[in-house]
Protein backbone atom coordinates (compact mmCIF):
# COMPACT_ATOMS: atom_id res chain seq x y z
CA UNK A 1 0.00 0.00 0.00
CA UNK A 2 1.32 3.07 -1.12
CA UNK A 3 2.29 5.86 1.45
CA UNK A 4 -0.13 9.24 1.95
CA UNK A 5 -0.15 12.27 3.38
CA UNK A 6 -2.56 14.74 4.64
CA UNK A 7 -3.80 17.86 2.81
CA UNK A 8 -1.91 20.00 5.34
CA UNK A 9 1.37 18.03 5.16
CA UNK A 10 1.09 18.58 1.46
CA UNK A 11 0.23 22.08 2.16
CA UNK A 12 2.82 22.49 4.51
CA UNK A 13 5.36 21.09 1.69
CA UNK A 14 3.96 23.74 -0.71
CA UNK A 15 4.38 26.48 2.10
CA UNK A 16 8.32 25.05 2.16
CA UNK A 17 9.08 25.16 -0.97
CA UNK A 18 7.61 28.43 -1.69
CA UNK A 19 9.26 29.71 1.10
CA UNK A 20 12.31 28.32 -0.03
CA UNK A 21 12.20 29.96 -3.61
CA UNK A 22 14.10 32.80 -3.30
CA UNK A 23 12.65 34.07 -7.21
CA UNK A 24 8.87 34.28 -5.23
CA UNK A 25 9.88 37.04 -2.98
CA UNK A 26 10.42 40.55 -4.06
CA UNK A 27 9.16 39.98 -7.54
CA UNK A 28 7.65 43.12 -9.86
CA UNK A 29 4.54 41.75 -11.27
CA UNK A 30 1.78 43.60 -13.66
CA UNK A 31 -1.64 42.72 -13.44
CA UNK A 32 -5.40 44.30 -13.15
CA UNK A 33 -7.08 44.61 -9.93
CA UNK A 34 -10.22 43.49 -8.75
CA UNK A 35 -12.56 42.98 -5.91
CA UNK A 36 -10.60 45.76 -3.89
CA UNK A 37 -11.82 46.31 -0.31
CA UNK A 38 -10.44 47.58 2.98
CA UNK A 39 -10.98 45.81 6.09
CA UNK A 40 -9.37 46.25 9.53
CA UNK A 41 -6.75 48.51 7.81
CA UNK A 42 -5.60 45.72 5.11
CA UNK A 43 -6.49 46.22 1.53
CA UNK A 44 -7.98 43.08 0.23
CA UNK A 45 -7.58 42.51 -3.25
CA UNK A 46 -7.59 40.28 -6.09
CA UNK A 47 -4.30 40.61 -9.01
CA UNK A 48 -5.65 39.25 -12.34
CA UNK A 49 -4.17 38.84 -15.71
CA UNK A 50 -6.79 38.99 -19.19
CA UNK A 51 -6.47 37.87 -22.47
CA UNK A 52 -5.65 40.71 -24.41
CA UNK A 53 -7.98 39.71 -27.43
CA UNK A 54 -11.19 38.07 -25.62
CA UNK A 55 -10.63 40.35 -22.60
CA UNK A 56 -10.94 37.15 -20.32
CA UNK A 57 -9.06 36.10 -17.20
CA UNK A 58 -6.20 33.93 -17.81
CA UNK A 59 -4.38 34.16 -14.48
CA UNK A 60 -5.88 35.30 -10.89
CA UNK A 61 -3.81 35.66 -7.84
CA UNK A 62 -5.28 36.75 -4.14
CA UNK A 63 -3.14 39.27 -2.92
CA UNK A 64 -3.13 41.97 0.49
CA UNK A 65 -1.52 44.86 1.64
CA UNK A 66 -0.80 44.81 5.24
CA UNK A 67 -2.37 48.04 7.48
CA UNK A 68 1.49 48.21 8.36
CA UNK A 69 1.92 49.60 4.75
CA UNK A 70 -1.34 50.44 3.51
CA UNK A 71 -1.72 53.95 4.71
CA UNK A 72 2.11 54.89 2.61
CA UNK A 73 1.20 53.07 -0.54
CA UNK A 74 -2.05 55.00 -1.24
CA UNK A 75 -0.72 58.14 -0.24
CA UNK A 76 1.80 57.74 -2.96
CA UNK A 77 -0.62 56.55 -5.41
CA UNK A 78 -2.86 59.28 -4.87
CA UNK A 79 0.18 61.38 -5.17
CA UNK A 80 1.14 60.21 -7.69
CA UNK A 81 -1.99 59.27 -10.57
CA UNK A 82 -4.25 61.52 -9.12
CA UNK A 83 -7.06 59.07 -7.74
CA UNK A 84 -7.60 56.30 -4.78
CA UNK A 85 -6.30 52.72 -5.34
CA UNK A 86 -9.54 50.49 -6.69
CA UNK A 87 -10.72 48.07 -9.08
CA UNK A 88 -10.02 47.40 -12.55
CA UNK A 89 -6.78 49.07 -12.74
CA UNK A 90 -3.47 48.32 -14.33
CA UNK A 91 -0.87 48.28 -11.20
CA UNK A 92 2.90 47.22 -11.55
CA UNK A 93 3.07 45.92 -7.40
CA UNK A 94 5.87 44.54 -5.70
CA UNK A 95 5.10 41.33 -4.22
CA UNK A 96 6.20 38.23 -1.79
CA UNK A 97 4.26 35.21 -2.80
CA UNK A 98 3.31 33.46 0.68
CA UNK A 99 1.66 29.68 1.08
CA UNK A 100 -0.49 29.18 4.18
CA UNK A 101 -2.06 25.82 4.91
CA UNK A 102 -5.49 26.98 5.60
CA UNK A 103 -5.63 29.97 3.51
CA UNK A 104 -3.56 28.66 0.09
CA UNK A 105 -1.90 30.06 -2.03
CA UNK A 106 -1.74 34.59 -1.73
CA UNK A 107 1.08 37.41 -2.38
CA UNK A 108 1.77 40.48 -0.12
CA UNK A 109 2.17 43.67 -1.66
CA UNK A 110 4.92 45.89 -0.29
CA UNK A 111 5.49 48.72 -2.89
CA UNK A 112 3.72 49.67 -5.99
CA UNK A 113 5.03 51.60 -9.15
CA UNK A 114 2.69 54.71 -9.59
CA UNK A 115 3.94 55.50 -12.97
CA UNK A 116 2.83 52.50 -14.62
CA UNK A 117 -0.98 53.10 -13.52
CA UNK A 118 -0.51 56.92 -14.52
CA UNK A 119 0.86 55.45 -17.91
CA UNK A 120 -2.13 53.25 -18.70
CA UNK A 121 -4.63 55.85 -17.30
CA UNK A 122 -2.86 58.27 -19.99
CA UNK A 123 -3.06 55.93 -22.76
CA UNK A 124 -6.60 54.61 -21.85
CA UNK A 125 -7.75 58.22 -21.70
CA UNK A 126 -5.65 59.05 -25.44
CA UNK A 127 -7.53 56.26 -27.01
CA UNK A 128 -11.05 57.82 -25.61
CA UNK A 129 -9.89 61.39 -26.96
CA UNK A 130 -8.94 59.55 -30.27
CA UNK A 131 -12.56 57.92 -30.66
CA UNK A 132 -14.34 61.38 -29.69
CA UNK A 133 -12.31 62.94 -32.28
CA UNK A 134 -12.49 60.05 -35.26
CA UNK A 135 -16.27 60.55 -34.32
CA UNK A 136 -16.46 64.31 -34.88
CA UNK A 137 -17.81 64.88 -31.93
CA UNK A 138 -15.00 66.27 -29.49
CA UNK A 139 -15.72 69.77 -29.93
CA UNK A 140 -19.67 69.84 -30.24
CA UNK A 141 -20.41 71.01 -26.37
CA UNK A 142 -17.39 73.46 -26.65
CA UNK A 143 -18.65 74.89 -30.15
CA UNK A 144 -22.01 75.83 -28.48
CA UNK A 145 -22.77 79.59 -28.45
CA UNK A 146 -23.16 80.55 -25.00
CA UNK A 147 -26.22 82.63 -24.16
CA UNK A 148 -25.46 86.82 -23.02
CA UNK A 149 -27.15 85.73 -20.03
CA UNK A 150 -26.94 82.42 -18.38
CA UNK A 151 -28.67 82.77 -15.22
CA UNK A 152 -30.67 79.27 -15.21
CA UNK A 153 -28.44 76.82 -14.13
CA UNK A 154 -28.93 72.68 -14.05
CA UNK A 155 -27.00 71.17 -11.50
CA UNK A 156 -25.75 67.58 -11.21
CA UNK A 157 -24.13 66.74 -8.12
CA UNK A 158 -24.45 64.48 -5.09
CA UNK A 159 -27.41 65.72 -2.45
CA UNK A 160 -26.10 67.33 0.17
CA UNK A 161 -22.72 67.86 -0.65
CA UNK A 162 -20.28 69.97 0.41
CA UNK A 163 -19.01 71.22 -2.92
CA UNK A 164 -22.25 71.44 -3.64
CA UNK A 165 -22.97 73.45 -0.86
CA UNK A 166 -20.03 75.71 -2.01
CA UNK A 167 -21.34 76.22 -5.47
CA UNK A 168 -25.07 77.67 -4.15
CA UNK A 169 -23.64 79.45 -1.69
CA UNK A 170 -20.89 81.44 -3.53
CA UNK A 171 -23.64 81.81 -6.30
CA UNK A 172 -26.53 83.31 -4.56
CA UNK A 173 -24.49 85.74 -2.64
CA UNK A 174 -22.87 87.11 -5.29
CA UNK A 175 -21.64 90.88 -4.95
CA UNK A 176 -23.41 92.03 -8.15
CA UNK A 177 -26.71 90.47 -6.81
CA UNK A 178 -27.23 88.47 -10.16
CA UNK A 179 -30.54 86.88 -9.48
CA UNK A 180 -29.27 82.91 -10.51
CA UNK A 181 -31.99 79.85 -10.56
CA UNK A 182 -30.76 76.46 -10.20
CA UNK A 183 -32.54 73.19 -9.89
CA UNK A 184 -30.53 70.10 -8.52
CA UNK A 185 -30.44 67.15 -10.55
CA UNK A 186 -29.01 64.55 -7.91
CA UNK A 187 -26.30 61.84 -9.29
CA UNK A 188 -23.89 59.46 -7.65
CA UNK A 189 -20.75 61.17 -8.15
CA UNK A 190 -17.76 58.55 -7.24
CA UNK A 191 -17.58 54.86 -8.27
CA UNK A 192 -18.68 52.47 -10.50
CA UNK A 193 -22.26 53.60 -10.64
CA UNK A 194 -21.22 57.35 -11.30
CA UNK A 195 -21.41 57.38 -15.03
CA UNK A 196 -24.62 55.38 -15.71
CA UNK A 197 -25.81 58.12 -12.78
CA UNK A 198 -24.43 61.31 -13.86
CA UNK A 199 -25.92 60.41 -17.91
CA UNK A 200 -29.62 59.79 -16.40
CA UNK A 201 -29.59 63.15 -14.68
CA UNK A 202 -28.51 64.65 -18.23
CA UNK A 203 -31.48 62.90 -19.68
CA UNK A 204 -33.63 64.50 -17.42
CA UNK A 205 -32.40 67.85 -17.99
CA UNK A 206 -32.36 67.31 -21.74
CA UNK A 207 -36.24 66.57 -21.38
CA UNK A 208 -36.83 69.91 -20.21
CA UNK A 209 -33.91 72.13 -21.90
CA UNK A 210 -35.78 75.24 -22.68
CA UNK A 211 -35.93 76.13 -18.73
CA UNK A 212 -32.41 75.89 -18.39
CA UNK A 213 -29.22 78.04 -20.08
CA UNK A 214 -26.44 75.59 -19.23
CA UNK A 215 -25.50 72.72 -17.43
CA UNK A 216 -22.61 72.54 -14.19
CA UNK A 217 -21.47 69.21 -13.26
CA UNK A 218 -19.71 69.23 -10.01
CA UNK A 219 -18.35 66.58 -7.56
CA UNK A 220 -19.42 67.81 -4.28
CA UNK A 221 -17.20 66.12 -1.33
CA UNK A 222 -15.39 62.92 -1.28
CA UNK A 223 -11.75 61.64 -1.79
CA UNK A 224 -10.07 64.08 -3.99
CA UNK A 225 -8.04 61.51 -5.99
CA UNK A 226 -10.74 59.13 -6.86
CA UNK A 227 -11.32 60.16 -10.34
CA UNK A 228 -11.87 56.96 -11.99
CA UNK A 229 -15.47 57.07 -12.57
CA UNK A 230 -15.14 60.02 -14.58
CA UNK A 231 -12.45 58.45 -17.24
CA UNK A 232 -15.81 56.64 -19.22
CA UNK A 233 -16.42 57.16 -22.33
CA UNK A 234 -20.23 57.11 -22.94
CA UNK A 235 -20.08 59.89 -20.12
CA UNK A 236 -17.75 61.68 -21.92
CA UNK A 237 -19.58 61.22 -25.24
CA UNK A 238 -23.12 61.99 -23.52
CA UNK A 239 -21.33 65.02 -22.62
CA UNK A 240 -19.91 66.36 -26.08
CA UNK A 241 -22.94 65.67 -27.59
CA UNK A 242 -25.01 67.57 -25.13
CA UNK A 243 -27.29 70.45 -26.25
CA UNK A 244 -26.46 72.85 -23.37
CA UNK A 245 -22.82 74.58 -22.74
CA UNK A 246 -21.78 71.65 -19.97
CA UNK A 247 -19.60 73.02 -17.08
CA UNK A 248 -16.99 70.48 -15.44
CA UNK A 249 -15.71 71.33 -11.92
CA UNK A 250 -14.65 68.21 -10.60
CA UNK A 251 -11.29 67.74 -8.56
CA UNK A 252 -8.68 70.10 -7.86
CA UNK A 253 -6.39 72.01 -10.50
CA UNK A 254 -3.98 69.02 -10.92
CA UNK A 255 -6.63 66.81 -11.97
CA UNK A 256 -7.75 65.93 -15.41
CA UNK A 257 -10.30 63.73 -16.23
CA UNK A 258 -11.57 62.60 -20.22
CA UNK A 259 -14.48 65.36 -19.35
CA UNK A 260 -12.25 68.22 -19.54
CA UNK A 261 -11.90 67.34 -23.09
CA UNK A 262 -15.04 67.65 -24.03
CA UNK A 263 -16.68 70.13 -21.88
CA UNK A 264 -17.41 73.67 -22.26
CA UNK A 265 -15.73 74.94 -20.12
CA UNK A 266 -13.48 73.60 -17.73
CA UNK A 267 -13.10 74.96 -13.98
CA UNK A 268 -11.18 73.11 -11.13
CA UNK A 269 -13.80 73.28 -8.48
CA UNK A 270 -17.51 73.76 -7.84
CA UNK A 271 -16.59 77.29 -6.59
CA UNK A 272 -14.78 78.12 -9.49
CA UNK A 273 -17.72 76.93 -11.89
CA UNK A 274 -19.71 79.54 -9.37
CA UNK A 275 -17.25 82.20 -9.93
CA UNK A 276 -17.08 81.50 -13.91
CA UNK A 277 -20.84 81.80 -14.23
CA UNK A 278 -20.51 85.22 -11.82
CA UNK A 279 -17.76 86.48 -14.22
CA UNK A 280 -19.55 85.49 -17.76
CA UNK A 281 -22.90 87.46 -16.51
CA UNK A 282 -20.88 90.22 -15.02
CA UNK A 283 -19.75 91.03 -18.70
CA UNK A 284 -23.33 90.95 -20.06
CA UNK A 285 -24.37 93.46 -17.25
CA UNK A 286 -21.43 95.54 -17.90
CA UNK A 287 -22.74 95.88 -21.44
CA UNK A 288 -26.04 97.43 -20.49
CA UNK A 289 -24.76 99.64 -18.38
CA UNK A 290 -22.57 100.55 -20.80
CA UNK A 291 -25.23 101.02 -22.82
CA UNK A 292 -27.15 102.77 -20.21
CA UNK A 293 -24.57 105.05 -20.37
CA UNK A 294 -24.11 105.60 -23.93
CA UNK A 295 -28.03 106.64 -23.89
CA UNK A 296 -27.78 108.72 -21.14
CA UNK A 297 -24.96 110.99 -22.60
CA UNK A 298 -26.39 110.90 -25.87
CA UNK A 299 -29.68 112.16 -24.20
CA UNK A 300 -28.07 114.54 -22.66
CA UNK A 301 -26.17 115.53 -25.47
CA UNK A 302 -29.19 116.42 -27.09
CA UNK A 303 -31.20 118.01 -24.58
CA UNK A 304 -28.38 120.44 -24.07
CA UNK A 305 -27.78 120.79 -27.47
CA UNK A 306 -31.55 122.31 -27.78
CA UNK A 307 -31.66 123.96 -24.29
CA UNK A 308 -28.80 125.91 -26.50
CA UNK A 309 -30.78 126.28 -29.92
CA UNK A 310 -33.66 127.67 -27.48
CA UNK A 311 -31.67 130.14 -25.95
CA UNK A 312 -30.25 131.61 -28.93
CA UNK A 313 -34.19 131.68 -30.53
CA UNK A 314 -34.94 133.10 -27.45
CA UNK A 315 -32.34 136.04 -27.92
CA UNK A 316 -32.98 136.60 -31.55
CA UNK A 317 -36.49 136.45 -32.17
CA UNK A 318 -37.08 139.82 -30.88
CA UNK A 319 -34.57 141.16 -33.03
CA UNK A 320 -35.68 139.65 -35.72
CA UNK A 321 -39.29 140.71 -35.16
CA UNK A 322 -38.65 144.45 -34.29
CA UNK A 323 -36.22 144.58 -37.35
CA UNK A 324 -38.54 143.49 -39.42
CA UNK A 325 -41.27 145.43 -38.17
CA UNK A 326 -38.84 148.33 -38.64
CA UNK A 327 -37.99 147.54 -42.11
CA UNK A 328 -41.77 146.89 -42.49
CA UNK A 329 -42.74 150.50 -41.07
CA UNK A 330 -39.68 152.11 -43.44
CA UNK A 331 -41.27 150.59 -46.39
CA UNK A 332 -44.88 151.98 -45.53
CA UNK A 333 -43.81 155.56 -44.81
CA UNK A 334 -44.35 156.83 -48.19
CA UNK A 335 -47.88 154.90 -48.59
CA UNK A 336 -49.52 154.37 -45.68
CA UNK A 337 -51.13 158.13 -45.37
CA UNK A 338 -52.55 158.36 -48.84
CA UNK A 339 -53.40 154.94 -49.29
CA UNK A 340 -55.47 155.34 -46.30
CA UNK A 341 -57.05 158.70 -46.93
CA UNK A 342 -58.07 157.54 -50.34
CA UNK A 343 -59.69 154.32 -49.11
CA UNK A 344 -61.46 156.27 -46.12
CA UNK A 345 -63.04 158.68 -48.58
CA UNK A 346 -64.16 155.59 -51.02
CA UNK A 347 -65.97 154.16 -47.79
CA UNK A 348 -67.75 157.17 -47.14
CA UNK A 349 -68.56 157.59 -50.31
CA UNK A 350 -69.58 154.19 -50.96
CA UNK A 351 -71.79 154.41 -47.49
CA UNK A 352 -73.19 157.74 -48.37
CA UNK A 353 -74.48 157.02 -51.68
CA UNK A 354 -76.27 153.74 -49.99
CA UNK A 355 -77.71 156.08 -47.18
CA UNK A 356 -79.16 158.41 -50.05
CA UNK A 357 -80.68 155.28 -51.78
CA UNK A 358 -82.14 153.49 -48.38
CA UNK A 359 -84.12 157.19 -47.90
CA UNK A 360 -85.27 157.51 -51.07
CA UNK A 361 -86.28 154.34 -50.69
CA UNK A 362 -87.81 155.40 -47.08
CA UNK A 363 -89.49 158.11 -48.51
CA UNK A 364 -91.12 156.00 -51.00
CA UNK A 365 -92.73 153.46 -48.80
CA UNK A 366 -93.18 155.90 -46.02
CA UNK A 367 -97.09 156.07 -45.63
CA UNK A 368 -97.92 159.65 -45.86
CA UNK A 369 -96.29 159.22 -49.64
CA UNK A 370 -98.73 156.21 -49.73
CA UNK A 371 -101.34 158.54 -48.94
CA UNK A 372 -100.74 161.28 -51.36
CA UNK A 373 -100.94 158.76 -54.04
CA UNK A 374 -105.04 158.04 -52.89
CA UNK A 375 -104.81 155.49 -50.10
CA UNK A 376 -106.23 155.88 -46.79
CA UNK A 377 -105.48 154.28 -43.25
CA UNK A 378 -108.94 152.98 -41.38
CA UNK A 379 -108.30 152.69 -37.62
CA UNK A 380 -110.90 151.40 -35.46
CA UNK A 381 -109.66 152.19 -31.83
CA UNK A 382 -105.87 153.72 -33.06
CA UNK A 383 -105.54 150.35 -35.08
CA UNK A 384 -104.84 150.17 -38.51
CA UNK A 385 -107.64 148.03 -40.53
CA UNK A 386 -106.66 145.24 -42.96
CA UNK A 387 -109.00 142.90 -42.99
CA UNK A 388 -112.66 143.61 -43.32
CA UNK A 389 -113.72 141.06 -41.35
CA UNK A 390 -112.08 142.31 -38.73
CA UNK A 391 -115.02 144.64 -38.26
CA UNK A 392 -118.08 145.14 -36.68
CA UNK A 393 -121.14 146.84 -37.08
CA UNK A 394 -121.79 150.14 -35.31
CA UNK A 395 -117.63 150.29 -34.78
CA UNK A 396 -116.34 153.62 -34.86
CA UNK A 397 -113.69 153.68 -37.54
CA UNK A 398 -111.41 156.54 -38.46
CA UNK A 399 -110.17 157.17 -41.95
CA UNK A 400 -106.80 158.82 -42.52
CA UNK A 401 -106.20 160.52 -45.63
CA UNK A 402 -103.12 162.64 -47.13
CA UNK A 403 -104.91 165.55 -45.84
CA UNK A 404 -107.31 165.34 -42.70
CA UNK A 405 -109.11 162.71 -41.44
CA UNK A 406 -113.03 161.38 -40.91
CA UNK A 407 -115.09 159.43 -39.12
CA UNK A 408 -117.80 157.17 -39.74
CA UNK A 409 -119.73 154.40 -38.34
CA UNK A 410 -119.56 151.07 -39.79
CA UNK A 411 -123.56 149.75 -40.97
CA UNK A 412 -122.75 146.59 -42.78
CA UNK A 413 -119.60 144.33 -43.20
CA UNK A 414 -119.33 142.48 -46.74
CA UNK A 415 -116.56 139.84 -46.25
C-alpha cells in the first residue's frame, strides 16, 4: 500500500518550498485589480491577468496589503496618478508570494510603481480622446454659443454635498446680486455607478432644456483623488454631444479627467464653476450699463444741445421781429397816409351814396307818400284796418287821408 499524506502536510510542503524559492519574494509583477476592499486597515484585493484579445481572465492571484503599509502606498498613489487605489486598474506591485495551509496560495504587496498606472490611465484616456475625435464629436459642447445671459443653471451633483454646498452658496451671494436659478439634478458622483448616474440626470435635464441656459457638473465632497469614474467614455460622449454649454468642476487644479476634453468649459472646483458663471454674466451686465450710459450721454447731449438752440431763438427772435417790423414801417412811410385817406373817402362815399338810396327808398314806402298817391289808413280804436272782417257793425272807424281825417260808423260788413 502506497504511502499518503494529509492535505496539510502537502500544504505544509507547498508552504516550504515556496518559502524556499528565493525568485517568489520581491518579484515586480503587472496585473489588473479586482474585488478591492479595505478591512481592519488591510487592503484586500484580487491581481488578475486577461487575455488581451477576448478580454478574459487567464491568471488570478489573491493578494493583500498589510495596514502596516497600507496607509504609505495610497498616499503615494494618490500622489502620484491623481485618484484612490480600486478596481479594474493596471498596477505594476511589488510582491512576496506566501503559502499558508489553511488559507492557500496569496502574495503580499509591499510597494507599488505609480507610474505605470498613470501610464495606462494616460493611454486609456488618449484612445477615448482619439474615438471622440475620429467621431467628430469632441468639440460639439465646446462649439455651443453661450447665451449673453446664463442665469438658469442645471445642477448635477451628489445631495447634500459639500461642494455642492459651495457652489449655491458662492452663487446666490454674489456681490453684483445676479438673481441665478438652479434646480438640482441629484447623481452618484464617485464609483462604479457614477457614469450610468451622472448620464440619467442629463437625460432629465435634456427633457426639459428650454428652462435651463447651461449645465454645471460638479463633484461635491469625497476623496479628492478618486477620479476613476469620470475616465468613461459614454459619459464623456453623452457630454460632447449635449445640447447645453456643460460646465466640469470636478477635482482640484492638478486633476484631469476625459471630461475636460469635451466640456465647455473647464473649472477646477464647484466654486470656481460659481465664480465662472458670476464672471460670464458680469460682462453681459457691464454691457447694459454701458449702454445705459451711452443713452444717457447721448440724451443729454441732445437736450443740451436744444436747451442751446432755445436760448439763442430766445435772444434773436425779438430782433428779428422788431427789425422786421422796422424795415416793415420804413417801407410803408411813403404809402400808408394816402393809401389810407383815399380808401377812407371811397368808404364814405360808398356808405353815403347807400344812405341816399335806403331814404329815397324810405321816402317811398313811407305812408304819408302812400297817402298822397289816394290810399287811406282805417283805424278802429288807433288800429290800422286790414281785414274787413275784422269789423263790426256800429264800430267807430277813423279814416286817414293825405290831408285830414273822418269818421264814420260802420252799418254793414261784406266779407
Amino acid at each position: 500500500m502506497n504511502e499518503s499524506l494529509s492535505l496539510s502536510q502537502l500544504n505544509e510542503r507547498i508552504g516550504l518550498a515556496v518559502a524556499a524559492d528565493a525568485c517568489l519574494r520581491d518579484v515586480w509583477v503587472t496585473a489588473e485589480t479586482g474585488d478591492l476592499r479595505i478591512s481592519g486597515g488591510h487592503c484586500y484585493l484580487e491581481l488578475i491577468e486577461k487575455d488581451p484579445v477576448s478580454g478574459r481572465p487567464v491568471a488570478r492571484l489573491r493578494a493583500i496589503i498589510w495596514a502596516s503599509n497600507y496607509p504609505r502606498i495610497s498616499a503615494d498613489f494618490v500622489t502620484a496618478t491623481g485618484q484612490q487605489l480600486a478596481s479594474d486598474l493596471k498596477i505594476m506591485v511589488r510582491v512576496s508570494v506566501n503559502f499558508h495551509p489553511a488559507f492557500g496560495l496569496s502574495a503580499v504587496i509591499s510597494d507599488i510603481n505609480p507610474e505605470f498606472t498613470c501610464g495606462d490611465l494616460i493611454r486609456r484616456r488618449r484612445q477615448m480622446i482619439a474615438r471622440l475625435t475620429q467621431e467628430g464629436i469632441i468639440d460639439m459642447n465646446r462649439s455651443l454659443p453661450w447665451p449673453d445671459v446664463a442665469l438658469r443653471v442645471a445642477v448635477v451633483s451628489a445631495r447634500g454635498a459639500a461642494g455642492y454646498g459651495d457652489f449655491i452658496t458662492h452663487l446666490y451671494e454674489n456681490p453684483l446680486r445676479l438673481r441665478f436659478s438652479t434646480r438640482l439634478f441629484p447623481a452618484v458622483m464617485q464609483g462604479e455607478s457614477a457614469p450610468q448616474s451622472i448620464i440619467d440626470a442629463l437625460d432629465l435635464i435634456a427633457a426639459e432644456m428650454d428652462a435651463f441656459d447651461c449645465v454645471v457638473i460638479i463633484r461635491g465632497g469625497g476623496a479628492t483623488g478618486d477620479l476613476s469614474s469620470f475616465e468613461n467614455y459614454d459619459l464623456a460622449a453623452n457630454i460632447a454631444q449635449f445640447p447645453l454649454p456643460v460646465i466640469v468642476g470636478i477635482g482640484h487644479e492638478r486633476d484631469v479627467t476625459v471630461l475636460d476634453y469635451v466640456a465647455a468649459v473647464r473649472v477646477k472646483t464647484p466654486t470656481a464653476a460659481a465664480e465662472w458663471l458670476i464672471d460670464h454674466n458680469s460682462t453681459a451686465l457691464n454691457r447694459v450699463r454701458d449702454l445705459a450710459s451711452d443713452i444717457f450721454r447721448a440724451a443729454s447731449d441732445i437736450v443740451s444741445g436744444g436747451l442751446q438752440q432755445l436760448a439763442y431763438y430766445q435772444g434773436i427772435i425779438p430782433t428779428i421781429a422788431l427789425g422786421n417790423v422796422s424795415r416793415a414801417a420804413s417801407a410803408l412811410d411813403p404809402v400808408v397816409p394816402d393809401a389810407i385817406r383815399h380808401a377812407v373817402e371811397a368808404l364814405v362815399r360808398r356808405h353815403s351814396d347807400r344812405l341816399d338810396a335806403d331814404d329815397r327808398l324810405i321816402a317811398a314806402l313811407s305812408p304819408q307818400s302812400v297817402l298822397r298817391r289816394g290810399y287811406s289808413i282805417c283805424r278802429v280804436d288807433g288800429h290800422a284796418v286790414t281785414d274787413a272782417a275784422a269789423l263790426s257793425p256800429d264800430d267807430i272807424m277813423t279814416v286817414q287821408f293825405a290831408r285830414g281825417s273822418a269818421t264814420s260808423t260802420v252799418n254793414k260788413v261784406n266779407n
